[in-house]
Protein backbone atom coordinates (compact mmCIF):
# COMPACT_ATOMS: atom_id res chain seq x y z
CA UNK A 1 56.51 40.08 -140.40
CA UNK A 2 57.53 37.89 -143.67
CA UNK A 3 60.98 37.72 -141.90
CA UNK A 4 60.21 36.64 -138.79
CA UNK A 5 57.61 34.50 -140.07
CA UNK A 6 60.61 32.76 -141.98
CA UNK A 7 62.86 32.74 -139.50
CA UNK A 8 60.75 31.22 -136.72
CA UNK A 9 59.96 28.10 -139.58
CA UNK A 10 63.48 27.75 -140.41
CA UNK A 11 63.93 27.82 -136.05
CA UNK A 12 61.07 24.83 -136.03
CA UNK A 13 62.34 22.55 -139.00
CA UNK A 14 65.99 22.92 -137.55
CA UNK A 15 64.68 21.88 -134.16
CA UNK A 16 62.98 19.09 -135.55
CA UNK A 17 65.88 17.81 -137.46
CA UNK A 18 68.24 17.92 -134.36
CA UNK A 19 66.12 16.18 -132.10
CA UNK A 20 65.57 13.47 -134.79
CA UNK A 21 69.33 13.28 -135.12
CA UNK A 22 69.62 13.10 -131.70
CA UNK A 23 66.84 12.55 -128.73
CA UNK A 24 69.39 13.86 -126.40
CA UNK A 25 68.00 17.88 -127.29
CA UNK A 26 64.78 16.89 -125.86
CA UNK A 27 66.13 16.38 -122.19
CA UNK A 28 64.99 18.79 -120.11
CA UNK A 29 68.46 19.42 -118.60
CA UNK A 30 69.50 20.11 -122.60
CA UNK A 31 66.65 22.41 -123.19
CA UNK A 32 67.17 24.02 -119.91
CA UNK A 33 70.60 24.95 -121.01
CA UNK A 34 69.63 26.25 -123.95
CA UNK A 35 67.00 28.68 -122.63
CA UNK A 36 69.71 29.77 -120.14
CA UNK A 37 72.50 30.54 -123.30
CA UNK A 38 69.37 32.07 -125.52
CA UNK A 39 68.27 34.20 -122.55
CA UNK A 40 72.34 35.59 -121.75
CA UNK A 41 72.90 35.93 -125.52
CA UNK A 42 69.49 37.43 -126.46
CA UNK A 43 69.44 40.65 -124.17
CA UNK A 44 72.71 41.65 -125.18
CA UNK A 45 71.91 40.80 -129.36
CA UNK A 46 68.76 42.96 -129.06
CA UNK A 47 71.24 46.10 -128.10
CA UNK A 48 72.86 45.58 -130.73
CA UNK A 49 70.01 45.42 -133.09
CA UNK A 50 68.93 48.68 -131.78
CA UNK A 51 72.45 50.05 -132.99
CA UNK A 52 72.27 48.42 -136.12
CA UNK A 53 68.72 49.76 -136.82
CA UNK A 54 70.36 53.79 -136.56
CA UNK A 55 72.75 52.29 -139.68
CA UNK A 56 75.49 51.96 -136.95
CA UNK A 57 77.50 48.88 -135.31
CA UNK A 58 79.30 48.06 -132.26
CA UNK A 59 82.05 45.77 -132.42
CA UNK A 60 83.24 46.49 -128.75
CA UNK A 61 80.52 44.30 -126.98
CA UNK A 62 82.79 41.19 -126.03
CA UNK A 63 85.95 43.57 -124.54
CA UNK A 64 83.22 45.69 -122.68
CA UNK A 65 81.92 42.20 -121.30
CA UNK A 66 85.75 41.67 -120.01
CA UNK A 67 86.27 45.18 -119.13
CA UNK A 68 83.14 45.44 -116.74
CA UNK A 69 84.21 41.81 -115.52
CA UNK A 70 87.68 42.65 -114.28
CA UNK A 71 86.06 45.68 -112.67
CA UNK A 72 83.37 44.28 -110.98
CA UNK A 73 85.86 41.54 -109.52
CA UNK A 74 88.11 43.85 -108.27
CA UNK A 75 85.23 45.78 -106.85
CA UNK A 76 83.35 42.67 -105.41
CA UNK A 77 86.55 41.08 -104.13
CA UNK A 78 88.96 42.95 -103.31
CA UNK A 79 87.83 46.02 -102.38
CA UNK A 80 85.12 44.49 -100.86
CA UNK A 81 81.90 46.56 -101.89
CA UNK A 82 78.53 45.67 -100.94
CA UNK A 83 77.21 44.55 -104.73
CA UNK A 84 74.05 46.24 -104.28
CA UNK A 85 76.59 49.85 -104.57
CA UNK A 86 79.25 48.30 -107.19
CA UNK A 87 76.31 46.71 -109.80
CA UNK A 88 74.51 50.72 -110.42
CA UNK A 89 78.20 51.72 -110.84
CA UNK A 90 79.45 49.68 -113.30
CA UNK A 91 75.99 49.88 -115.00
CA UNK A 92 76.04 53.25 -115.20
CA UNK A 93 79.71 53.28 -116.29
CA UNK A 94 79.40 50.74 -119.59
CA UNK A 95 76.40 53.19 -120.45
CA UNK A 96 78.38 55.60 -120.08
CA UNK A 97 80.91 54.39 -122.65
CA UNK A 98 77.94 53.52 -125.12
CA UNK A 99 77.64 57.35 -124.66
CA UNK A 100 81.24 58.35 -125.84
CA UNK A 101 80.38 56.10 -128.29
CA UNK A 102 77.52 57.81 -129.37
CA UNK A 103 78.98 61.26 -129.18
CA UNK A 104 81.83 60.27 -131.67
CA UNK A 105 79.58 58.82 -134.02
CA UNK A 106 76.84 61.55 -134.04
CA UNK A 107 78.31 65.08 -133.04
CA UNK A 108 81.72 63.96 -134.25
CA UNK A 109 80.89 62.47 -137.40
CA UNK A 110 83.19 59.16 -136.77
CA UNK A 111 82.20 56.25 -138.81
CA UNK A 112 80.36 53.47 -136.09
CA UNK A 113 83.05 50.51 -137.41
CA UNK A 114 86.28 52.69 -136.33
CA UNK A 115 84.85 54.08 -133.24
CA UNK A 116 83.90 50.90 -131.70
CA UNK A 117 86.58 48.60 -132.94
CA UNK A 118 89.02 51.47 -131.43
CA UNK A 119 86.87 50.79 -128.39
CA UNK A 120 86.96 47.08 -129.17
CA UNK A 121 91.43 47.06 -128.22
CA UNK A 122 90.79 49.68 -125.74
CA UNK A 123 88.99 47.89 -123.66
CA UNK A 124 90.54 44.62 -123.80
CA UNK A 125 94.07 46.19 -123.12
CA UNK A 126 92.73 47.82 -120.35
CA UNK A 127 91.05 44.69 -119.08
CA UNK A 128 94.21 42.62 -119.33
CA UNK A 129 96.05 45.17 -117.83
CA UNK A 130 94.53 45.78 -114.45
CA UNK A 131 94.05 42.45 -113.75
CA UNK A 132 97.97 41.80 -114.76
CA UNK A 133 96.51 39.32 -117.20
CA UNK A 134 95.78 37.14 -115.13
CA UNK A 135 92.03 34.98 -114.18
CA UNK A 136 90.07 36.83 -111.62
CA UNK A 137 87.40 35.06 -110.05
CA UNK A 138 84.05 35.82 -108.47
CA UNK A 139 80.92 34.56 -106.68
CA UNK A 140 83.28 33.54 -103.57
CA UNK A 141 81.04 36.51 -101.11
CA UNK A 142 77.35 36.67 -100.57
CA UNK A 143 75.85 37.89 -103.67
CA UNK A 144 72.81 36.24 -103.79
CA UNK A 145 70.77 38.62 -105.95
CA UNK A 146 73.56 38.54 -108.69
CA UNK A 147 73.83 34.91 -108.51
CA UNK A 148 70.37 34.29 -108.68
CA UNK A 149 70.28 36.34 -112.16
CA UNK A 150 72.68 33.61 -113.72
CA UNK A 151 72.10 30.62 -112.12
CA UNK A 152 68.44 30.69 -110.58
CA UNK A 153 65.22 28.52 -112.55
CA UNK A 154 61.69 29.92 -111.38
CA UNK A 155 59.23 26.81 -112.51
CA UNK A 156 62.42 25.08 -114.08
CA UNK A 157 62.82 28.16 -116.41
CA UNK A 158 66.86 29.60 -116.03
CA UNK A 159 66.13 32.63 -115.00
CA UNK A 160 68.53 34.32 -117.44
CA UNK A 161 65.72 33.56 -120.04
CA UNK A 162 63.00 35.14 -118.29
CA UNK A 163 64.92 37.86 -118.08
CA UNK A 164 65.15 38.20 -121.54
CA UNK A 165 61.12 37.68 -121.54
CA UNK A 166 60.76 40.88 -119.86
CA UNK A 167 63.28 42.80 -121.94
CA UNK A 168 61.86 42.01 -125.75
CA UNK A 169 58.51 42.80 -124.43
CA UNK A 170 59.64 46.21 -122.86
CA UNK A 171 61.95 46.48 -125.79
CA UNK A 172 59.04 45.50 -128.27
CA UNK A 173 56.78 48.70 -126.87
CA UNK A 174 59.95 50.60 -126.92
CA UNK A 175 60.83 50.52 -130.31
CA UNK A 176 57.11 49.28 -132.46
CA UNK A 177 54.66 51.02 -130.29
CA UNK A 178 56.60 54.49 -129.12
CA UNK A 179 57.47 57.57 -130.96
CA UNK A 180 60.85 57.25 -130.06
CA UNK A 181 60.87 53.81 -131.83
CA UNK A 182 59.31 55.36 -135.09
CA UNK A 183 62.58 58.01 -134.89
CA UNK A 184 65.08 55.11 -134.74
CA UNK A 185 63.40 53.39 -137.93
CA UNK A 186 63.12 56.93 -139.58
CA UNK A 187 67.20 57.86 -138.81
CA UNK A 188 68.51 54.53 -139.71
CA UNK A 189 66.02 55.12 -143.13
CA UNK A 190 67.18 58.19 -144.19
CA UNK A 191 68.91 60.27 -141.29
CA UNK A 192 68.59 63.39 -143.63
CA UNK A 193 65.09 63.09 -144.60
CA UNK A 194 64.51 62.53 -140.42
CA UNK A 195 66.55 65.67 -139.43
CA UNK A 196 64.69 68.18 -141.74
CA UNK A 197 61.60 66.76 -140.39
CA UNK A 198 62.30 67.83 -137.42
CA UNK A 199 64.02 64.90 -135.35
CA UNK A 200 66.82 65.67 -133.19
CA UNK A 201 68.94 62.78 -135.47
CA UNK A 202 72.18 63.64 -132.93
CA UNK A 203 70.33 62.58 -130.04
CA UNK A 204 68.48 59.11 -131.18
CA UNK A 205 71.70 57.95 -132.78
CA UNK A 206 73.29 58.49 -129.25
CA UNK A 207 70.64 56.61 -127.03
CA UNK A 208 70.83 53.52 -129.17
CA UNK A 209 74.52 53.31 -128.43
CA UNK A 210 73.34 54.07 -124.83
CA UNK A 211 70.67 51.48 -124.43
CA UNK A 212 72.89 49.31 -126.10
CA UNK A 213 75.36 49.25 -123.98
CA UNK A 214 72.95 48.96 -121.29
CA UNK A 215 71.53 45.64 -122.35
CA UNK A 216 75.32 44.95 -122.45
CA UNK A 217 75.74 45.75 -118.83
CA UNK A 218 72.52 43.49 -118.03
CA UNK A 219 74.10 40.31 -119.70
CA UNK A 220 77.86 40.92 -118.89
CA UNK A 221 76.46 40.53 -114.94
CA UNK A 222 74.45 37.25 -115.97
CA UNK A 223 78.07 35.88 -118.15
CA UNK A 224 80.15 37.07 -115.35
CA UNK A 225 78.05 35.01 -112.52
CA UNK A 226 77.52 32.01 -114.85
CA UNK A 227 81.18 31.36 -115.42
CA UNK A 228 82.53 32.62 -111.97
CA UNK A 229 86.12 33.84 -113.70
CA UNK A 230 87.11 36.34 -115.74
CA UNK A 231 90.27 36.67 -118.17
CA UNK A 232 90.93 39.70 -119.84
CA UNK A 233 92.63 38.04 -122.42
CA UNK A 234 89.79 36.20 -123.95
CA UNK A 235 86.33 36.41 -121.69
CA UNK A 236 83.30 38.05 -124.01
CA UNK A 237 86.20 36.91 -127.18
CA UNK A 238 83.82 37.64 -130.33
CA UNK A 239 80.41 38.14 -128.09
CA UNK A 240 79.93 40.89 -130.86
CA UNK A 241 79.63 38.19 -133.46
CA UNK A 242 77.18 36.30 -132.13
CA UNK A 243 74.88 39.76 -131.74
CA UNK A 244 75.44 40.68 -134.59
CA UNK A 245 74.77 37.75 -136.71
CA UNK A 246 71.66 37.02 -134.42
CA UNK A 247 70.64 40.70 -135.37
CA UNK A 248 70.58 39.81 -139.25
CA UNK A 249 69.53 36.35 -139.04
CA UNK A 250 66.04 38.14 -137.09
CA UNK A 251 65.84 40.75 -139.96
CA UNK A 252 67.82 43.86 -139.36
CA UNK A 253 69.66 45.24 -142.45
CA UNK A 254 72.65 46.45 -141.87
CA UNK A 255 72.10 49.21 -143.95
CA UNK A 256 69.57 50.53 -140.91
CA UNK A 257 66.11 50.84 -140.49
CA UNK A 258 64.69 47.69 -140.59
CA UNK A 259 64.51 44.90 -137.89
CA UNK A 260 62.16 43.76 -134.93
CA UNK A 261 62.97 42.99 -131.50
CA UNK A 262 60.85 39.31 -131.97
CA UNK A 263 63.54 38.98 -134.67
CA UNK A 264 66.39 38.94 -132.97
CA UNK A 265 65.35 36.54 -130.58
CA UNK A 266 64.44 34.07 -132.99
CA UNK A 267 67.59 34.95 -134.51
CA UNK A 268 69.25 34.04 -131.22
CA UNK A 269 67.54 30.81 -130.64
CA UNK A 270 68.81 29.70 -133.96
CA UNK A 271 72.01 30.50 -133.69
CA UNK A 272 72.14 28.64 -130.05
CA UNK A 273 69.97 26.06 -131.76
CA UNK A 274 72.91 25.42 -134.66
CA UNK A 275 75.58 25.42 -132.02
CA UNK A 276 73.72 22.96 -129.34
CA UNK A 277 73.54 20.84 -132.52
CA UNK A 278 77.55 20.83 -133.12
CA UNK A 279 77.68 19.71 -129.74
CA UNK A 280 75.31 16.70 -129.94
CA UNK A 281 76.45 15.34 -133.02
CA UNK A 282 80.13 15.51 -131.70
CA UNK A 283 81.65 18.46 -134.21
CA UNK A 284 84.82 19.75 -133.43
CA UNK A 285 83.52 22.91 -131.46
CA UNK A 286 86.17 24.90 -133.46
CA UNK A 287 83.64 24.85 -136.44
CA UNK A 288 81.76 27.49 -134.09
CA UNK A 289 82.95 30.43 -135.92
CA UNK A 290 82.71 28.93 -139.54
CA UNK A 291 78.62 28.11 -138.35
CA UNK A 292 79.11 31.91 -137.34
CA UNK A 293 80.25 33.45 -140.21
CA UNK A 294 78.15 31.51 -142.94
CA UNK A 295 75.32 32.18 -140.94
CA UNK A 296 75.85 35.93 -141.18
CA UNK A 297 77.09 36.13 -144.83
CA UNK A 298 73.73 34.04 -146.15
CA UNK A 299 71.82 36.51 -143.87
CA UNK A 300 73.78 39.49 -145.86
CA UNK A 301 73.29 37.86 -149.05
CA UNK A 302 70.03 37.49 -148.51
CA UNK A 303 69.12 41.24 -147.47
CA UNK A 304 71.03 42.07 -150.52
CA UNK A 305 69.07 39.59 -152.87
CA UNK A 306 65.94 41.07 -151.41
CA UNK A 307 66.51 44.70 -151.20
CA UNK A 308 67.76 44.58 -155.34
CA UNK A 309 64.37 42.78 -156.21
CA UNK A 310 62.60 45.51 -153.84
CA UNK A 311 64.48 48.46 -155.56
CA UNK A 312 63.46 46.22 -158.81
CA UNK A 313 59.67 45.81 -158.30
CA UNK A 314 59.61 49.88 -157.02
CA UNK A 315 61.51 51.37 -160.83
CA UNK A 316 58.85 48.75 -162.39
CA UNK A 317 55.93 50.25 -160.97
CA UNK A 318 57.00 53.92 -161.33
């Protein structure tokens, strides 16, 4: 709770500070935007929080976001199927490549890093090849279900962030009020300790790559409807990043079982929080990733700073 607690303050005084640097964040149309890139980003980040609390990663999140793109295009638009039939398909299909992913890394024994940054070029080269590299576009047809996902505001709120409403608090029950949540924590702990107590440590590790990936599907639809085109080249580029770094900024430890699904959001609203302020105080947007990567080696740092005075206070008391 300490974390969050933190996090949420640091969330407030940055807020404060950017709309005192510039009144512009307070426009509604500003805010609006905001809540609509917090809401995309957040589903997606709290999937991968739910990896990262097993002791795992997934770096393959952005070329999965082109991969189920280019498919969904092709399905959509060329071949012409109804989206109500193509969106459980390629739903079903990105879970079912968080499942191969979860196979390798549980029954197989292959380290989480290789087996999704293998998945990571997979995907992408596959992506860029079907389409022949090229942009594919979508949104031209009658999808107004899909559309309304991305681009619809209920009260003025984008709909992509009430979205994300409903999936921490479902997620929140899932994994801080449900046996199956107390598992995850216990694996990404100690996996041995949690297999000779009797947890099936094969099969937890595999649903969080499968509800991952899920959560993935959910926000790839909401990113492919927003922009309307896809490239394989370069659409979903470093998504990963941006999960990841909004997973440790909300209080996951990389080393597994620690984090909260409240977390991550905040983590996600700070990160969108830093970026909308690049934009208002007229940064060159290419200092996106360097925001990106200090943000995620302070929140390293600091797990590490924090876990050694733990491990301190704990040989102290003993």
């Amino acid at each position: 709770m300490k974390k969050e607690l933190g996090i949420f303050v640091l969330l407030v005084v940055l807020c404060v500070v950017v709309s005192i640097k510039n009144p512009d964040f307070l426009q509604a149309v500003n805010l609006q935007n905001m809540a609509r890139r917090i809401g995309m980003y957040g589903i997606y980040s709290i999937g991968l929080g739910v990896v990262i609390i097993t002791s795992g990663i997934d770096l393959s999140v952005g070329s999965v976001f082109a991969l189920q793109g280019i498919v969904m295009s092709i399905m959509l638009e060329n071949w012409g199927w109804p989206w109500y039939l193509a969106t459980p398909l390629i739903v079903v299909g990105v879970m079912a490549l968080g499942w191969l992913h979860g196979v390798m890394v549980a029954r197989v024994g292959m380290q989480p890093f290789i087996v999704t940054l293998c998945g990571l070029l997979i995907y992408r080269g596959v992506a860029r090849f079907i389409s022949g590299d090229r942009a594919l576009g979508i949104g031209a047809g009658e999808y107004g279900v899909l559309k309304a996902l991305a681009q619809a505001k209920p009260l003025g709120v984008p709909m992509p962030f009430v979205i994300l409403i409903v999936v921490t608090a479902v997620m929140w029950v899932l994994l801080h009020r449900s046996v199956y949540g107390r598992y995850l924590f216990a694996v990404g702990k100690n996996e041995d300790a949690a297999r000779f107590s009797g947890i099936n440590t094969r099969r937890v590790i595999a649903s969080a790559y499968v509800l991952c990936m899920a959560l993935t599907a959910i926000s790839g639809i909401i990113f492919v409807f927003d922009t309307g085109s896809i490239q394989g080249s370069n659409f979903g580029n470093f998504y990963e990043l941006y999960g990841i770094a909004a997973a440790v900024l909300g209080g996951c430890s990389l080393r597994g079982g620690e984090g909260s699904v409240i977390g991550i959001v905040i983590g996600t609203a700070l990160l969108q929080v830093l970026q909308n302020l690049v934009n208002l105080l007229g940064i060159d947007s290419s200092l996106n990733f360097a925001v990106m990567g200090t943000v995620i080696f302070v929140g390293v740092l600091a797990d590490q700073i924090l876990t050694q005075r733990r491990a301190a206070k704990q040989s102290v008391a003993h």
